[in-house]
N, C-alpha and C. Protein backbone atom coordinates (compact mmCIF):
# COMPACT_ATOMS: atom_id res chain seq x y z
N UNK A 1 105.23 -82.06 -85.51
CA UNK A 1 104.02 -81.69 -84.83
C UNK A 1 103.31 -80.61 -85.66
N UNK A 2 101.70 -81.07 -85.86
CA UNK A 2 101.17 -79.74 -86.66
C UNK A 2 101.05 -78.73 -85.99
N UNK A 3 100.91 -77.68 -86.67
CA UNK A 3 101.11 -76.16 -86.25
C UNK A 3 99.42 -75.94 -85.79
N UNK A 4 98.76 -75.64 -84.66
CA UNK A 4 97.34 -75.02 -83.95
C UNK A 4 96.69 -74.31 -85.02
N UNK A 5 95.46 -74.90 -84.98
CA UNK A 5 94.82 -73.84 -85.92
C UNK A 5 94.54 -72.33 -85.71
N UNK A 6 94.40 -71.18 -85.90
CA UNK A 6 94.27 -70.01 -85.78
C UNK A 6 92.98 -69.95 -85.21
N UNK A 7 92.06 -69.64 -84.43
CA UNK A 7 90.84 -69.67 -83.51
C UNK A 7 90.14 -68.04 -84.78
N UNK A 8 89.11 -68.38 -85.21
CA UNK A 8 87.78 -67.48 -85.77
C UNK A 8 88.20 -66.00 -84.91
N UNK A 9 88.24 -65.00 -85.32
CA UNK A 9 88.68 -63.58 -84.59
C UNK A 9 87.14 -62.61 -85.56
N UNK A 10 86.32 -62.36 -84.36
CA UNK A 10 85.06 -62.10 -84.39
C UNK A 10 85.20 -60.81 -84.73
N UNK A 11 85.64 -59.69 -83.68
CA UNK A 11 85.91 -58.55 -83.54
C UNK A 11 87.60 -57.78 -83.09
N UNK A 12 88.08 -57.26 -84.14
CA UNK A 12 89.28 -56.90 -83.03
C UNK A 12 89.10 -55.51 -82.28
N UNK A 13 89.85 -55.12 -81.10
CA UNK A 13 90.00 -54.34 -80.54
C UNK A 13 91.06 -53.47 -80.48
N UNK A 14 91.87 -52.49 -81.04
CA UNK A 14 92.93 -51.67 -81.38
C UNK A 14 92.93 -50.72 -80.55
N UNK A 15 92.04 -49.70 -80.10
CA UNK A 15 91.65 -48.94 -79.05
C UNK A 15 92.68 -48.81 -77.58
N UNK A 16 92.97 -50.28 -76.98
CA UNK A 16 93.56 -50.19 -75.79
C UNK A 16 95.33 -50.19 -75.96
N UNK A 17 95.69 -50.69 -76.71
CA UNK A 17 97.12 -50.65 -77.43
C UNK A 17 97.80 -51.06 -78.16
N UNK A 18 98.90 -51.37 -78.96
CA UNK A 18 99.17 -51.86 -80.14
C UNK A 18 99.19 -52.92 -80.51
N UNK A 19 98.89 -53.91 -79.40
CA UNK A 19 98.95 -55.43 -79.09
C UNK A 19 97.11 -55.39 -79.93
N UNK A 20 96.40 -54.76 -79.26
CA UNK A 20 94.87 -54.90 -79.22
C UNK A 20 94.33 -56.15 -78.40
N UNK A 21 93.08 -56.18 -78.48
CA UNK A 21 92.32 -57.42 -77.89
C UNK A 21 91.67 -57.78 -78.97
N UNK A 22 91.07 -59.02 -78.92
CA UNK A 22 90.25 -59.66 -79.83
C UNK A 22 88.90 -60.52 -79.20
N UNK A 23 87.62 -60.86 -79.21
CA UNK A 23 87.23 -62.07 -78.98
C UNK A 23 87.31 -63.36 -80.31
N UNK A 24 87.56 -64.27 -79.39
CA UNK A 24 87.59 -65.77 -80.12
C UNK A 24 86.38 -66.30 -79.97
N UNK A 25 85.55 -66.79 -80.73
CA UNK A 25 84.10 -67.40 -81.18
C UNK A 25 84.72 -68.53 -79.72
N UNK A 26 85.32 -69.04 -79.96
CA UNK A 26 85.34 -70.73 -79.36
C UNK A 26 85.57 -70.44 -77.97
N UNK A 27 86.66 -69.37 -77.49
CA UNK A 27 86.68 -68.77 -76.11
C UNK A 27 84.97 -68.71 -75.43
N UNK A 28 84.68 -67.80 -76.03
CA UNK A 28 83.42 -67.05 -75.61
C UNK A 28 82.39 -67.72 -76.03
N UNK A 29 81.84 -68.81 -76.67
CA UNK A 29 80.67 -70.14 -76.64
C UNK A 29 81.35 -70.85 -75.30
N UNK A 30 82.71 -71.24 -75.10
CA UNK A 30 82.73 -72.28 -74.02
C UNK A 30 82.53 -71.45 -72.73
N UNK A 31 82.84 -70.42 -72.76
CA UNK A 31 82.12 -69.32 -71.47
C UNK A 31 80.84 -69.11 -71.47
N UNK A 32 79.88 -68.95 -72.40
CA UNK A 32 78.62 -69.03 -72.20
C UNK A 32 78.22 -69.97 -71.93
N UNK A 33 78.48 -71.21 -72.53
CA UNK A 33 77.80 -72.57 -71.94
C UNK A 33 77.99 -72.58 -70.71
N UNK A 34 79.73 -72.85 -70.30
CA UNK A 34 79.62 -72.74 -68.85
C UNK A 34 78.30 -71.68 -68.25
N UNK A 35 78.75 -70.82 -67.89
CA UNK A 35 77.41 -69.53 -67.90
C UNK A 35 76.14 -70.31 -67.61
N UNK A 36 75.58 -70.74 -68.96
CA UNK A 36 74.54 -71.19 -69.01
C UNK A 36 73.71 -72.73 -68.62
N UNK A 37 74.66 -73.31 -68.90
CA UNK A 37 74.64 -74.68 -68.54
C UNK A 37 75.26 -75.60 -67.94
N UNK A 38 76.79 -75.10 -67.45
CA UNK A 38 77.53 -75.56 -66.61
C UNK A 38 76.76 -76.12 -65.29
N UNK A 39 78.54 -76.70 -64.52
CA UNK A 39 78.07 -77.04 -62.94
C UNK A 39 77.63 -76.17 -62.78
N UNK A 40 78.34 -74.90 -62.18
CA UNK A 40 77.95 -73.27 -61.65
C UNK A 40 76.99 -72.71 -62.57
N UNK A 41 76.41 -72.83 -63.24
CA UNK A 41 75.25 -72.60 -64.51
C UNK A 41 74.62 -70.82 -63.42
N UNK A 42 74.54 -69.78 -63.87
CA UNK A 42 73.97 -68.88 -63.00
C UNK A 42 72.26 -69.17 -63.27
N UNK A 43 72.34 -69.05 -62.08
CA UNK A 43 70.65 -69.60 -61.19
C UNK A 43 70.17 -68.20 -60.94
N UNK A 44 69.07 -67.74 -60.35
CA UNK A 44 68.08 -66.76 -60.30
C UNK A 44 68.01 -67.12 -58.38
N UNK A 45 68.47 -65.51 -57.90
CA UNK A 45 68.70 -65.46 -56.37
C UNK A 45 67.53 -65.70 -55.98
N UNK A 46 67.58 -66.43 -54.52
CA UNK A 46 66.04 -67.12 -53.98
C UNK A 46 64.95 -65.80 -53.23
N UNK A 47 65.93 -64.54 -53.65
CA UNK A 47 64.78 -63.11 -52.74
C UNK A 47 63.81 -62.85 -54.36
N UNK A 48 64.42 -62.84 -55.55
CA UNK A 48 64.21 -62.79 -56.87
C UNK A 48 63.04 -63.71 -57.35
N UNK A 49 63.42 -64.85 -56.67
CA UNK A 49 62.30 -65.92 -57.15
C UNK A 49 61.40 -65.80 -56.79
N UNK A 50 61.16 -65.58 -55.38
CA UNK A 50 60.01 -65.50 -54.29
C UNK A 50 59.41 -64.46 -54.53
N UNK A 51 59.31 -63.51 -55.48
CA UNK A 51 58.94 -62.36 -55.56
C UNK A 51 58.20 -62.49 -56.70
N UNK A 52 57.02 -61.58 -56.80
CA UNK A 52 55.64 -61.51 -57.53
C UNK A 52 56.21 -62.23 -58.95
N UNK A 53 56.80 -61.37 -59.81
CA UNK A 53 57.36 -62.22 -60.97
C UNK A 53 58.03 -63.45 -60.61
N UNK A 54 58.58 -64.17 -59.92
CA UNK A 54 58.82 -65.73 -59.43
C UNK A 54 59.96 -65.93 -60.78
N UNK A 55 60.89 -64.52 -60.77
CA UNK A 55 62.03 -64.82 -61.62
C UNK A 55 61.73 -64.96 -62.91
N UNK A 56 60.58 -64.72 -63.35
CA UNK A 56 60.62 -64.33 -64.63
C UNK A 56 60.87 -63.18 -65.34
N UNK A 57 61.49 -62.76 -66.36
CA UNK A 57 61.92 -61.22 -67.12
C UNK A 57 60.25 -61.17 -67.53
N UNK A 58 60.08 -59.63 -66.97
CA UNK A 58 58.69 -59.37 -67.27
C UNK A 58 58.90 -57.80 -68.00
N UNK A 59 58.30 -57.36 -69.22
CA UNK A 59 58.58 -56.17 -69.64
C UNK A 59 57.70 -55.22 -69.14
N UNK A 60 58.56 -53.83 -69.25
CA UNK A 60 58.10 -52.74 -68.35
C UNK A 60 56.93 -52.68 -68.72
N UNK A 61 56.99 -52.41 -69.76
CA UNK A 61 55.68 -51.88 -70.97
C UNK A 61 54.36 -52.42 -70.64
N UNK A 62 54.74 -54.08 -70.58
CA UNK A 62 53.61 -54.89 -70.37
C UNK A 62 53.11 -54.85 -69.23
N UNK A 63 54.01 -54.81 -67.87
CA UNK A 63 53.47 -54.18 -66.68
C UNK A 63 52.97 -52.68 -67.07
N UNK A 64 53.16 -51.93 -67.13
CA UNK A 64 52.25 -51.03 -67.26
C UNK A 64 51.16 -51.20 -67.85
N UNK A 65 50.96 -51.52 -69.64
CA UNK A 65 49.62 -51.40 -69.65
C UNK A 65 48.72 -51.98 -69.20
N UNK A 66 49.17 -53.89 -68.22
CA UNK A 66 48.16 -54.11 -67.51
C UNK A 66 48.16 -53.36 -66.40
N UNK A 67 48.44 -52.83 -64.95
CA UNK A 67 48.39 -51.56 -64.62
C UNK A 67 47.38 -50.94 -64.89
N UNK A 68 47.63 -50.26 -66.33
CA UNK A 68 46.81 -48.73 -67.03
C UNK A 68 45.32 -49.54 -67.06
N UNK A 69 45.20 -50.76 -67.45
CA UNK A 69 44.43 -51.69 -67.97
C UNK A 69 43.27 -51.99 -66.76
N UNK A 70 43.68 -52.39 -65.62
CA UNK A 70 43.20 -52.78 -64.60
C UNK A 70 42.52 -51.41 -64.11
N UNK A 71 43.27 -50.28 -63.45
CA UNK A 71 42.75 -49.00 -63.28
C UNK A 71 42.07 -48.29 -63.87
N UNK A 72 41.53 -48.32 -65.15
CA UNK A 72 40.81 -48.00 -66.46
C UNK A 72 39.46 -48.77 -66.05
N UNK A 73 39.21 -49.78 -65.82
CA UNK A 73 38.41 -51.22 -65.87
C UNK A 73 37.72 -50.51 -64.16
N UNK A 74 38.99 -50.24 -62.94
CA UNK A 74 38.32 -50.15 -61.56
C UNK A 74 37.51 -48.87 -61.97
N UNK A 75 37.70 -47.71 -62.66
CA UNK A 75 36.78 -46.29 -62.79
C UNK A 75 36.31 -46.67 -63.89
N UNK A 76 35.71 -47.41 -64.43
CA UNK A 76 34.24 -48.34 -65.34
C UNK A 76 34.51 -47.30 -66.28
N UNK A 77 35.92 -47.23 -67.12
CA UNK A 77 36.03 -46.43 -67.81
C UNK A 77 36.57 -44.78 -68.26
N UNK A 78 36.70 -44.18 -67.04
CA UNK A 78 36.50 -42.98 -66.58
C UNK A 78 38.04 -42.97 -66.86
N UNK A 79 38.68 -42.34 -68.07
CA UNK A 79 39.94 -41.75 -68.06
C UNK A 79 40.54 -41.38 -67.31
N UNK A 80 39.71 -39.81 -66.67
CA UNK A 80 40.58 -38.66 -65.91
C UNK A 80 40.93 -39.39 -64.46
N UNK A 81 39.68 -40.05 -64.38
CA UNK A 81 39.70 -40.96 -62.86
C UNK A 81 40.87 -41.79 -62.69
N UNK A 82 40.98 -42.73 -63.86
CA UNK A 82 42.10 -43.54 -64.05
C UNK A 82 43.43 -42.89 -63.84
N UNK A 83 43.58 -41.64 -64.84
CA UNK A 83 44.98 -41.29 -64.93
C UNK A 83 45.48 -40.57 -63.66
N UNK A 84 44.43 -40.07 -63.18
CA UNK A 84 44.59 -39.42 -62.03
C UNK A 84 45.25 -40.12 -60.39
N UNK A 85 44.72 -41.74 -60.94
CA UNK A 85 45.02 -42.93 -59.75
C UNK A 85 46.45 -42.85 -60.43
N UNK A 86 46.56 -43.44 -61.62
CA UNK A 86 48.02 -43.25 -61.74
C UNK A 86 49.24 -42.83 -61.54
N UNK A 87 48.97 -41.23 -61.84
CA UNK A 87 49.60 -40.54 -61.62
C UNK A 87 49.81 -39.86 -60.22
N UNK A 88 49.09 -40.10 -59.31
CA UNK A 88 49.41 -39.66 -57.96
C UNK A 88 50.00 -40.75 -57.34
N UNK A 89 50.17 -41.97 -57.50
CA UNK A 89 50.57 -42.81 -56.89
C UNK A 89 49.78 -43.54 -56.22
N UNK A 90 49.70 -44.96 -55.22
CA UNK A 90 49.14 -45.24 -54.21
C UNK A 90 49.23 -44.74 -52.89
C-alpha cells in the first residue's frame, strides 16, 4: 500500500506547544467551499436583508461622504450649516 501524500503546510504554529498546529491548504479550501457554497452555504439573516442595505457590505466611508454629500447639497452649499447638521446629530 502507498504511503499518503504529506498535505501543503501553509503556516506552522509553535506558540501553543511542542506538538504545534499547522493549517493544511486542502483542509481549509474544503471548509471554505463548504462555507461558501455548500448545502449549509452561510446565507445573510432575513432582519439583515430587509434592512436599508438589503445585505449588501456597504463601506463606512462611502456612507458618509454620501451623507456629507447630501447635507452639503440640503444648505445650497453652506459648510458651517452642513457641518453643524452633522455634527449635532438628528
Amino acid at each position: 500500500m502507498a504511503a499518503k501524500p504529506q498535505a501543503e503546510v501553509i503556516q506552522e504554529w509553535v506558540d501553543f506547544d511542542s506538538a504545534g498546529y499547522s493549517f493544511v491548504r486542502g483542509r481549509m479550501e474544503k471548509t471554505v467551499q463548504s462555507l461558501c457554497f455548500g448545502d449549509n452555504a452561510a446565507t445573510v439573516p432575513a432582519h439583515i436583508a430587509a434592512g436599508p442595505s438589503q445585505g449588501q457590505k456597504l463601506k463606512k466611508e462611502d456612507v458618509d461622504f454620501i451623507v456629507a454629500e447630501a447635507t452639503l447639497a440640503k444648505h445650497n452649499g453652506d459648510m458651517e450649516k452642513a457641518l453643524a447638521e452633522l455634527v449635532s446629530g438628528p
